[in-house]
N, C-alpha and C. Protein backbone atom coordinates (compact mmCIF):
# COMPACT_ATOMS: atom_id res chain seq x y z
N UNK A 1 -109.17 -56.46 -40.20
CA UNK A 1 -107.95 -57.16 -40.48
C UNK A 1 -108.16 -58.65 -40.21
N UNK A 2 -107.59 -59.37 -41.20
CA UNK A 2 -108.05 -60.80 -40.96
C UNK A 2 -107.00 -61.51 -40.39
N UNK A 3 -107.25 -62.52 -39.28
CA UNK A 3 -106.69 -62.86 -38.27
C UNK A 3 -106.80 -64.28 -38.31
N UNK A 4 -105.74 -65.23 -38.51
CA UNK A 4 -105.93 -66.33 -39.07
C UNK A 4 -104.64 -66.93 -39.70
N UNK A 5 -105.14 -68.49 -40.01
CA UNK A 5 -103.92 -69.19 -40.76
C UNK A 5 -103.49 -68.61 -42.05
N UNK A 6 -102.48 -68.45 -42.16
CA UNK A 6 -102.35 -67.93 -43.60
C UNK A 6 -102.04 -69.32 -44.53
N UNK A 7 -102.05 -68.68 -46.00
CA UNK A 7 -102.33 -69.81 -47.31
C UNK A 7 -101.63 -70.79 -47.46
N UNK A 8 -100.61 -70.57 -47.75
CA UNK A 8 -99.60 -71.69 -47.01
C UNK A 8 -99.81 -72.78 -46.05
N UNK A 9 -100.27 -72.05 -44.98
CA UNK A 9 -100.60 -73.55 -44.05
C UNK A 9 -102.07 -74.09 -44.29
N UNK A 10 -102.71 -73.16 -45.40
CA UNK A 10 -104.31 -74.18 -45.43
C UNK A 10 -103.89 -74.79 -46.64
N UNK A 11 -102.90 -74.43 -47.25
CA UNK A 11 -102.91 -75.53 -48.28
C UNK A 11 -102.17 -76.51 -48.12
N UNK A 12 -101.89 -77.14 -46.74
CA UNK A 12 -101.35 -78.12 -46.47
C UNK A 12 -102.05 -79.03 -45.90
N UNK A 13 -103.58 -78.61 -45.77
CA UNK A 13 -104.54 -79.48 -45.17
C UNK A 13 -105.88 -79.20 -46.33
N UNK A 14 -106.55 -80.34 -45.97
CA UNK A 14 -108.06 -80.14 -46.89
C UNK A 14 -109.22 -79.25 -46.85
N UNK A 15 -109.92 -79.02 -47.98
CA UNK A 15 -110.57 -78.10 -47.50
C UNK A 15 -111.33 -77.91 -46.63
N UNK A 16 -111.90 -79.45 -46.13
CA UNK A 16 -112.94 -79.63 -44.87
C UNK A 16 -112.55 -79.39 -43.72
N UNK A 17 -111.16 -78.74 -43.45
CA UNK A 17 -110.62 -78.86 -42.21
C UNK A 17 -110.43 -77.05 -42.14
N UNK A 18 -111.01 -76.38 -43.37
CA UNK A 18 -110.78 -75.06 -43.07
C UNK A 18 -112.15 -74.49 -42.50
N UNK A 19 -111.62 -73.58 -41.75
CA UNK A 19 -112.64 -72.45 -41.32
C UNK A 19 -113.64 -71.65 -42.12
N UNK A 20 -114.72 -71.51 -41.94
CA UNK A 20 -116.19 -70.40 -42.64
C UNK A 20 -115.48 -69.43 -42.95
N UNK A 21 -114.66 -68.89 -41.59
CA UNK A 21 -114.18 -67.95 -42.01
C UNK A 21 -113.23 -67.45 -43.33
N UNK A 22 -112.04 -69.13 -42.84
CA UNK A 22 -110.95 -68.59 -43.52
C UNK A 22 -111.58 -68.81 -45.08
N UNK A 23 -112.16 -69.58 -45.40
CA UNK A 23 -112.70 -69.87 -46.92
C UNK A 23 -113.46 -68.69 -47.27
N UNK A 24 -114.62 -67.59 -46.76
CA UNK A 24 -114.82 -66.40 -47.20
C UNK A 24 -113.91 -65.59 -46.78
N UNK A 25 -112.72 -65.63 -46.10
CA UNK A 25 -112.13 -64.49 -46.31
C UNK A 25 -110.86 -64.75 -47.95
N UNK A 26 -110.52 -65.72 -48.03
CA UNK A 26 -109.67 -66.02 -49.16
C UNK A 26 -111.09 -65.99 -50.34
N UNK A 27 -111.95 -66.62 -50.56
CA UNK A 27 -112.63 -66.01 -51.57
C UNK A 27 -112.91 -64.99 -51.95
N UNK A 28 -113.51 -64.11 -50.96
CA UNK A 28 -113.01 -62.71 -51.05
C UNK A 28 -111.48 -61.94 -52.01
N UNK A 29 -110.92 -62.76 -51.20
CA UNK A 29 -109.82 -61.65 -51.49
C UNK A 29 -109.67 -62.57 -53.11
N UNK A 30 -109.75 -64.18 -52.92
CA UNK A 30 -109.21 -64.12 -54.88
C UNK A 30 -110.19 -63.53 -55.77
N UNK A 31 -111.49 -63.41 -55.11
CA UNK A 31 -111.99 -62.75 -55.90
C UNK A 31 -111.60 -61.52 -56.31
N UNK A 32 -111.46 -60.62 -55.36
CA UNK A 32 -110.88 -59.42 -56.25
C UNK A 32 -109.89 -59.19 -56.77
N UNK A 33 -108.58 -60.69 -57.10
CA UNK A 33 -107.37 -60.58 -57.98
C UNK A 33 -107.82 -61.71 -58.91
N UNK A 34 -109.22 -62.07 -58.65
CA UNK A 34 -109.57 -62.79 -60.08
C UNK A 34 -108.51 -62.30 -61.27
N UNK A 35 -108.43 -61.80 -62.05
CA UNK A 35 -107.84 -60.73 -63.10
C UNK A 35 -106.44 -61.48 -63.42
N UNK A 36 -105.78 -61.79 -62.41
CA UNK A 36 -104.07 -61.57 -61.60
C UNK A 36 -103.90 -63.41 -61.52
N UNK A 37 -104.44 -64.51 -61.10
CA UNK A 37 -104.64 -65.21 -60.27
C UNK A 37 -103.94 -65.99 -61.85
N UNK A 38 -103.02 -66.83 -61.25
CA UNK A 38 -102.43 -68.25 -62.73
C UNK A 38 -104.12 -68.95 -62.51
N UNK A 39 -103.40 -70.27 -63.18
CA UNK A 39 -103.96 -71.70 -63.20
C UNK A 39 -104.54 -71.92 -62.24
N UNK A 40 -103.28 -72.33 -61.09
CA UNK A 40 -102.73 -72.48 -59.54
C UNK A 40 -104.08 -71.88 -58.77
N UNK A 41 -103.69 -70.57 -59.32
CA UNK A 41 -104.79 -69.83 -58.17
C UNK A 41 -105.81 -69.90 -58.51
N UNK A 42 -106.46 -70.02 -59.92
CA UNK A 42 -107.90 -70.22 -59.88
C UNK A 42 -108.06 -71.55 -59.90
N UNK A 43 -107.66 -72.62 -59.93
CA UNK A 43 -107.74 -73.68 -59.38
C UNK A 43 -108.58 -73.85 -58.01
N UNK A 44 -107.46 -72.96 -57.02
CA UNK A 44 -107.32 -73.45 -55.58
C UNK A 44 -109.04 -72.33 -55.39
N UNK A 45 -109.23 -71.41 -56.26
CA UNK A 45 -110.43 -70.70 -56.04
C UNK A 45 -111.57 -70.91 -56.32
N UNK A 46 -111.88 -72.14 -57.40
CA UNK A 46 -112.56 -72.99 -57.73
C UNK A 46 -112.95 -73.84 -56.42
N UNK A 47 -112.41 -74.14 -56.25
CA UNK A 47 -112.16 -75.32 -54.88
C UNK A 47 -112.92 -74.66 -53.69
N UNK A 48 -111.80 -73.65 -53.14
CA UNK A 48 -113.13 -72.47 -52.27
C UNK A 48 -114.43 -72.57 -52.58
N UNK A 49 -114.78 -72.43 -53.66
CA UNK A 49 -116.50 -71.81 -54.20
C UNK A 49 -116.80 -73.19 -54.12
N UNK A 50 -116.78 -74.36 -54.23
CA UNK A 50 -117.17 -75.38 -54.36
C UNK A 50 -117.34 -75.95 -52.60
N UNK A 51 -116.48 -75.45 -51.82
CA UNK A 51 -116.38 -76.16 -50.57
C UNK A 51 -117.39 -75.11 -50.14
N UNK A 52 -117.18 -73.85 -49.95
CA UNK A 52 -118.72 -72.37 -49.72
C UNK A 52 -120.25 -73.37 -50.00
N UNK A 53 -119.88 -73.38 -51.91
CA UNK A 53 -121.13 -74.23 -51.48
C UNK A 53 -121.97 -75.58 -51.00
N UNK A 54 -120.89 -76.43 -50.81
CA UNK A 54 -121.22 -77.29 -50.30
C UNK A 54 -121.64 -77.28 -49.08
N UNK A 55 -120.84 -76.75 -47.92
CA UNK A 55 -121.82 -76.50 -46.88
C UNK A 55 -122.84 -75.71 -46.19
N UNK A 56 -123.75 -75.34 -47.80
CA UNK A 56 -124.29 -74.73 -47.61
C UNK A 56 -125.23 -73.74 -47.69
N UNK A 57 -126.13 -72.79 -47.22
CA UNK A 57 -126.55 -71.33 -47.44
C UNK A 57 -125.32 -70.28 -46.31
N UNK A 58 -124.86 -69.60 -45.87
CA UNK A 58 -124.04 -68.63 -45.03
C UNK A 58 -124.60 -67.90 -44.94
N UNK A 59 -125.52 -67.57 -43.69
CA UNK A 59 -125.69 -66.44 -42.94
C UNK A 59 -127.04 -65.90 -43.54
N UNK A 60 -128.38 -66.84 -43.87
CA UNK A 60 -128.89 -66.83 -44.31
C UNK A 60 -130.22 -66.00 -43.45
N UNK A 61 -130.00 -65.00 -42.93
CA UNK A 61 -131.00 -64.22 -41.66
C UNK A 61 -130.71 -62.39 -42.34
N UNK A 62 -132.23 -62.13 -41.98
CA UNK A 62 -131.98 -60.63 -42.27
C UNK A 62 -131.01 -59.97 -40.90
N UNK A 63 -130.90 -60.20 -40.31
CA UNK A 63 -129.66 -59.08 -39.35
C UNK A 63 -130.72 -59.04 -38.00
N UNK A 64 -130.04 -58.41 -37.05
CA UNK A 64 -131.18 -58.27 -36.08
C UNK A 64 -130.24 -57.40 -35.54
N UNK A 65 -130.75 -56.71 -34.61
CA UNK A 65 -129.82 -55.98 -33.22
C UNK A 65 -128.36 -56.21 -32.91
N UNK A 66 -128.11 -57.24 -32.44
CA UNK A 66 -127.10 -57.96 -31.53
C UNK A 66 -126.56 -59.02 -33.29
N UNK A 67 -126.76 -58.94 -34.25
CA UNK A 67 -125.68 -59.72 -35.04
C UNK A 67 -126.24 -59.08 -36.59
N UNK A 68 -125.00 -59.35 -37.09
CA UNK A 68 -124.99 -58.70 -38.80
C UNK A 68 -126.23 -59.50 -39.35
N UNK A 69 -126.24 -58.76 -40.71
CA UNK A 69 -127.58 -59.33 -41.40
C UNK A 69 -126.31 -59.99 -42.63
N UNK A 70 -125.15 -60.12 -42.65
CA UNK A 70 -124.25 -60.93 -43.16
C UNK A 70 -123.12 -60.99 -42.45
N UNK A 71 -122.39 -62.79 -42.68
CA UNK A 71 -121.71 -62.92 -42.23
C UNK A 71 -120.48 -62.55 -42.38
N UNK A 72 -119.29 -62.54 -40.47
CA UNK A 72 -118.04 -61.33 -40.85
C UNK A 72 -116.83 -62.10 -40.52
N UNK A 73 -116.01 -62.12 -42.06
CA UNK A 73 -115.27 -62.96 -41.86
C UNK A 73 -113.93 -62.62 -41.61
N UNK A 74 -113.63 -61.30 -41.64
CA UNK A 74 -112.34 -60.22 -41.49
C UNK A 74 -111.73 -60.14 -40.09
């Protein structure tokens, strides 16, 4: 269960000010209402994928013992 600001209040600030988390957990989820999503929303989902990759590779380690071999953003 994801535990966190909800959409509303991140879209009242920029994307650089959001969380690893909260940006794969909302990509996530528009991804799977890709289908569903206006303008609006694929807009704001565009934006996600663009800020993901900008900072970055995520969680770029095969896994070990003591931590996932991907990162958990739920």
């Amino acid at each position: 269960m994801y535990i966190g600001r909800d959409l509303p209040q991140l879209t009242m600030i920029s994307l650089d000010d959001w969380e690893l988390n909260e940006l794969m957990y909302y990509h996530h989820s528009m991804s799977q209402l890709a289908a569903y999503l206006n303008a609006e929303g694929t807009s704001l989902h565009a934006k996600i994928i663009q800020e993901l990759e900008s900072r970055g590779p995520v969680g770029g380690d095969s896994g070990g013992w003591d931590h996932s071999s991907k990162p958990i953003y739920d």
